[in-house]
N, C-alpha and C. Protein backbone atom coordinates (compact mmCIF):
# COMPACT_ATOMS: atom_id res chain seq x y z
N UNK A 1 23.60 1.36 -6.92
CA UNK A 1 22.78 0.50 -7.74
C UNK A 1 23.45 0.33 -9.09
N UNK A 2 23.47 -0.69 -9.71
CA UNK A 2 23.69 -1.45 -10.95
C UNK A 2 22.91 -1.40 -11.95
N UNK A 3 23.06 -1.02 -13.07
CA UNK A 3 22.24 -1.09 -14.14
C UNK A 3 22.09 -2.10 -15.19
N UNK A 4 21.61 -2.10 -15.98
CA UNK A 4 21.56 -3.36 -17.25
C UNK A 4 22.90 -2.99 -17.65
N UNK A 5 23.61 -3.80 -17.80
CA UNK A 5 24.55 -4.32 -18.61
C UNK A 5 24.67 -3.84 -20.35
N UNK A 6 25.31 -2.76 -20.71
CA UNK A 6 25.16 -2.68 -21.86
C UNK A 6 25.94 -3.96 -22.81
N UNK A 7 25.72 -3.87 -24.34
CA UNK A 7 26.24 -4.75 -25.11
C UNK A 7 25.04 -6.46 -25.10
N UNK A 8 25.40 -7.50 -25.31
CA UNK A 8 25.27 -8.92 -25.32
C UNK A 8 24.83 -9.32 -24.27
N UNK A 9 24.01 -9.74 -23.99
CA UNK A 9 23.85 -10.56 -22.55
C UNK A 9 24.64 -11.81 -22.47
N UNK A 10 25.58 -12.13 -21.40
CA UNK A 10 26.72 -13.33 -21.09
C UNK A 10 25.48 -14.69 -21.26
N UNK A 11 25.78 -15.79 -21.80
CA UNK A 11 25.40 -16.53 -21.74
C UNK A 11 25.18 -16.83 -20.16
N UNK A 12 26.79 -16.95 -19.29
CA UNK A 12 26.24 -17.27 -17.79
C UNK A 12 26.56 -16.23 -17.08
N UNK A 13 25.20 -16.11 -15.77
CA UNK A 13 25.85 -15.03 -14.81
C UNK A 13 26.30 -15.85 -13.76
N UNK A 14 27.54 -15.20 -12.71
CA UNK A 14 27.42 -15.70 -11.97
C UNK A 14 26.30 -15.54 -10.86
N UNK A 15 26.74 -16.04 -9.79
CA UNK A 15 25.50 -16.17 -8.64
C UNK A 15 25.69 -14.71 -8.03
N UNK A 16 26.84 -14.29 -7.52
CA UNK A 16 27.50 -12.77 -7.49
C UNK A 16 26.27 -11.50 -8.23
N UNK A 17 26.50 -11.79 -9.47
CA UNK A 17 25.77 -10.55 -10.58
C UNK A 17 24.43 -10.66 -10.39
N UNK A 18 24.07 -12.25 -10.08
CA UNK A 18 22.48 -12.06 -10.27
C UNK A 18 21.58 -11.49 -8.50
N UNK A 19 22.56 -11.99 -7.65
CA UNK A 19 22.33 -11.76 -6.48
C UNK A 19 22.52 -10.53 -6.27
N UNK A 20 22.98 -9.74 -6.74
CA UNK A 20 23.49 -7.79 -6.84
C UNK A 20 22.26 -7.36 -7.99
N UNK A 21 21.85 -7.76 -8.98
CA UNK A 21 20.82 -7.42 -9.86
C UNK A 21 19.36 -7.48 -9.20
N UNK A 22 19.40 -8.73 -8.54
CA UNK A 22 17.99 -9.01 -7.35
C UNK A 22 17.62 -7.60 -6.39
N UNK A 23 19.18 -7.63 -5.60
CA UNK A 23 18.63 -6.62 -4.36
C UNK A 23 18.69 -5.04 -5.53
N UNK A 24 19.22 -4.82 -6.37
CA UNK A 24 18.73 -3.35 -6.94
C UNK A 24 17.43 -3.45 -7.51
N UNK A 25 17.27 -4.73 -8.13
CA UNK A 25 15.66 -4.30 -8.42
C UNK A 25 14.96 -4.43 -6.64
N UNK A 26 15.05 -4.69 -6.11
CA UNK A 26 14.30 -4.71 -4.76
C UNK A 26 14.61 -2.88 -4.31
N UNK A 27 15.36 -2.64 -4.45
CA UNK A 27 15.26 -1.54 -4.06
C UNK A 27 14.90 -0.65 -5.12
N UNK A 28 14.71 -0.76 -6.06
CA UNK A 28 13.84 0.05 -7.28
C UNK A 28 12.55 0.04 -7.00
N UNK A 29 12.38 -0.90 -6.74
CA UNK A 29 10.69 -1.23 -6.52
C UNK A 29 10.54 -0.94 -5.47
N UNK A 30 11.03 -0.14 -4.43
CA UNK A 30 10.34 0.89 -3.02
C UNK A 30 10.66 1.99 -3.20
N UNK A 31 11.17 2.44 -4.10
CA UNK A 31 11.73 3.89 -4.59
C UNK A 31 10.41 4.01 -5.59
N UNK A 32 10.23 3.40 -6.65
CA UNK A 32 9.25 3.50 -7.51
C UNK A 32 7.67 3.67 -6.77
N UNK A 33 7.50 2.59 -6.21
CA UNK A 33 6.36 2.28 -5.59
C UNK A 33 6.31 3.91 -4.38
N UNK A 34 6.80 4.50 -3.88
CA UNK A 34 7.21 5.62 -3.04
C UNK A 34 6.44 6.45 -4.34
N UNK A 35 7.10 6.78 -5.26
CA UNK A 35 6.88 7.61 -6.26
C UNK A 35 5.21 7.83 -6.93
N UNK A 36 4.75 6.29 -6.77
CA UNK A 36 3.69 5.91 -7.38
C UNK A 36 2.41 6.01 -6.08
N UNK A 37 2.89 6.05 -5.11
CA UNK A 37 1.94 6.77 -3.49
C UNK A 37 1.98 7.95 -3.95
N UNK A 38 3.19 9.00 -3.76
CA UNK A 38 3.06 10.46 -3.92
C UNK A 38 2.07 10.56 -5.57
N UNK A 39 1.78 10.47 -6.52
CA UNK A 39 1.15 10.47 -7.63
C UNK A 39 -0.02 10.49 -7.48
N UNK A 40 -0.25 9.24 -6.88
CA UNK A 40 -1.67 8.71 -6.60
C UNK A 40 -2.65 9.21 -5.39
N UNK A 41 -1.80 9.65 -4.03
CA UNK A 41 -2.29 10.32 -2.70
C UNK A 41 -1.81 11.68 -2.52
N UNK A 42 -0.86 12.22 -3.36
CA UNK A 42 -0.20 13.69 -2.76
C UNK A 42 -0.32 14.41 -4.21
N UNK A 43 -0.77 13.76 -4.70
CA UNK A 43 -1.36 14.97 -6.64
C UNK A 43 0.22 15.41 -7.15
N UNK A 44 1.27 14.56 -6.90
CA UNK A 44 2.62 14.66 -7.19
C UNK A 44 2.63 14.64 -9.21
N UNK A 45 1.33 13.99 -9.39
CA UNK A 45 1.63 13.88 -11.42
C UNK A 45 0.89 15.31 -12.00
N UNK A 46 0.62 15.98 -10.86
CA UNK A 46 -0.19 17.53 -11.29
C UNK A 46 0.70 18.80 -10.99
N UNK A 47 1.81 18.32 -11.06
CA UNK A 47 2.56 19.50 -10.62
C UNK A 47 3.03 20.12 -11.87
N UNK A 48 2.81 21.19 -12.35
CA UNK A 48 3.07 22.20 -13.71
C UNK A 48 3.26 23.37 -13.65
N UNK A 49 4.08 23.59 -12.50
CA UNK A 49 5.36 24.78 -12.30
C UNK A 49 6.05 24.71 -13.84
N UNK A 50 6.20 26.07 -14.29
CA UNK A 50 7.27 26.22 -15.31
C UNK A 50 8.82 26.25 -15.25
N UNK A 51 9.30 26.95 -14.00
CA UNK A 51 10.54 26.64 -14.09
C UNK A 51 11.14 25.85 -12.96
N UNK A 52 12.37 25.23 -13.53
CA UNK A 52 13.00 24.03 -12.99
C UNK A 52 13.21 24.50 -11.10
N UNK A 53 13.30 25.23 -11.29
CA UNK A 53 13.07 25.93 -9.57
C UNK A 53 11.96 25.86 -8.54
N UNK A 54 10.83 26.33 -9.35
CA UNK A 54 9.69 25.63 -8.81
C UNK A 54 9.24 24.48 -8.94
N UNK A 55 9.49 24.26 -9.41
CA UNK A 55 9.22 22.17 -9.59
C UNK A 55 9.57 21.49 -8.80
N UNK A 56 11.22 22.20 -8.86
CA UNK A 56 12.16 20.87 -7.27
C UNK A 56 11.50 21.32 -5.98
N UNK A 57 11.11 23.05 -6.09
CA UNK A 57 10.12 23.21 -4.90
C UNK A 57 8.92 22.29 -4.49
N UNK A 58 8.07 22.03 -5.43
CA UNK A 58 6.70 21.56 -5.60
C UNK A 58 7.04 19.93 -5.18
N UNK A 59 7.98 19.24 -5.80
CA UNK A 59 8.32 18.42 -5.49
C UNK A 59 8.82 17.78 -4.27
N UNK A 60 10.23 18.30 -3.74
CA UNK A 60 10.02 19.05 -2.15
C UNK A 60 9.15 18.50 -0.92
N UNK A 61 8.12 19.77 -1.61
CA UNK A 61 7.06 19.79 -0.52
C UNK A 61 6.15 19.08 -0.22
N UNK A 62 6.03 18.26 -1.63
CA UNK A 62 5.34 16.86 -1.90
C UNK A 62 5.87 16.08 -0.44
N UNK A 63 7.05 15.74 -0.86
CA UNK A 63 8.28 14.25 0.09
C UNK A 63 8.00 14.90 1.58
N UNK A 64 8.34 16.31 1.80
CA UNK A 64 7.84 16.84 3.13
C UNK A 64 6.54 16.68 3.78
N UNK A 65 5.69 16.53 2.78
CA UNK A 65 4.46 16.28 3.41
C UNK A 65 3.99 15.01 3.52
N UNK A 66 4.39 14.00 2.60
CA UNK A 66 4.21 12.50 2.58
C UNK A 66 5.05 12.01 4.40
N UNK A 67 6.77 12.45 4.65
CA UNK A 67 6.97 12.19 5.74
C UNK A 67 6.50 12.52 6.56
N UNK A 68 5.67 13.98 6.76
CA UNK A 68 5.05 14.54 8.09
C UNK A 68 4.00 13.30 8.48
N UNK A 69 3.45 12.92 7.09
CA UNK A 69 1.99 11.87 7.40
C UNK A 69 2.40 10.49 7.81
N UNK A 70 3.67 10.06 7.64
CA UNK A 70 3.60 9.33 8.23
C UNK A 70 4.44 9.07 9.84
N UNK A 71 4.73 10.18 10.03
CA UNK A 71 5.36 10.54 11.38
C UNK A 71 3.95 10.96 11.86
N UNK A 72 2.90 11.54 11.66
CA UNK A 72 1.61 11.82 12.60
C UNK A 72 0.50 10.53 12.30
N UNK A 73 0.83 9.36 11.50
CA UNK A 73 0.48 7.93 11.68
C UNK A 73 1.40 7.41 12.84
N UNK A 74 2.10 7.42 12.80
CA UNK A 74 3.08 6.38 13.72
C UNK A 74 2.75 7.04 15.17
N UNK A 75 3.06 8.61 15.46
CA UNK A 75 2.82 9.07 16.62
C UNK A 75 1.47 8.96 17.38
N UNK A 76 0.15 9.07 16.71
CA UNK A 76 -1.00 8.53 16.95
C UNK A 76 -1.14 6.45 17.45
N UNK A 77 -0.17 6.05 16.28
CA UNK A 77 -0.19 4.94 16.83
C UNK A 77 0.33 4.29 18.24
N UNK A 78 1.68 5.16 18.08
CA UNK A 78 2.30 5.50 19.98
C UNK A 78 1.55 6.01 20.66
N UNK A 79 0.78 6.90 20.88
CA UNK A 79 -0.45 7.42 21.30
C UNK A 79 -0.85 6.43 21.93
N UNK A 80 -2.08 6.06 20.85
CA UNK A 80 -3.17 4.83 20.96
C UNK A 80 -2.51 3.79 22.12
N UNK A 81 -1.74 3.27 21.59
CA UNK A 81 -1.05 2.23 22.29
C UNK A 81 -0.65 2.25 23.74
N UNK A 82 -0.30 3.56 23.96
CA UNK A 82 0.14 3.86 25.14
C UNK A 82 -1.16 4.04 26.13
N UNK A 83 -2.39 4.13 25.56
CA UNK A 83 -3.67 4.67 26.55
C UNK A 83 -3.81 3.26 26.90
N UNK A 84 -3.76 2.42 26.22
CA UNK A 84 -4.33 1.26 26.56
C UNK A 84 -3.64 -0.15 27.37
């Protein structure tokens, strides 16, 4: 991924820069939005471990548990699907 451009902004971009600036913000915004689920559904903005060790733990176990849920959504949905 690409970042802002330090210095002046170029009067012109090409089609190249702006088309490479597009897909990183597209992919910022499912990384973010990811971030902003765990916060909001997995209590990911309450985590207040003191040291940097337990945190990446806490954190971790957060992403581990967000994928389990949606691997036991999808498998229920294979499930379902399959009875019927």
């Amino acid at each position: 991924m690409s970042g802002v451009r330090l210095g002046r902004p170029p009067k012109y971009l090409s089609k190249s820069i702006k088309k490479q600036a597009q897909s990183d913000e597209r992919i910022r915004n499912l990384i973010e939005g990811k971030f902003g689920e765990a916060k909001r559904r997995f209590s990911l903005g309450r985590v207040m471990a003191k040291l940097n060790n337990t945190s990446e733990t806490s954190i971790a176990i957060t992403f581990l548990v967000m994928n389990l849920s949606a691997q036991k959504k999808a498998g229920f949905l294979a499930f379902f699907l399959s009875i019927s």
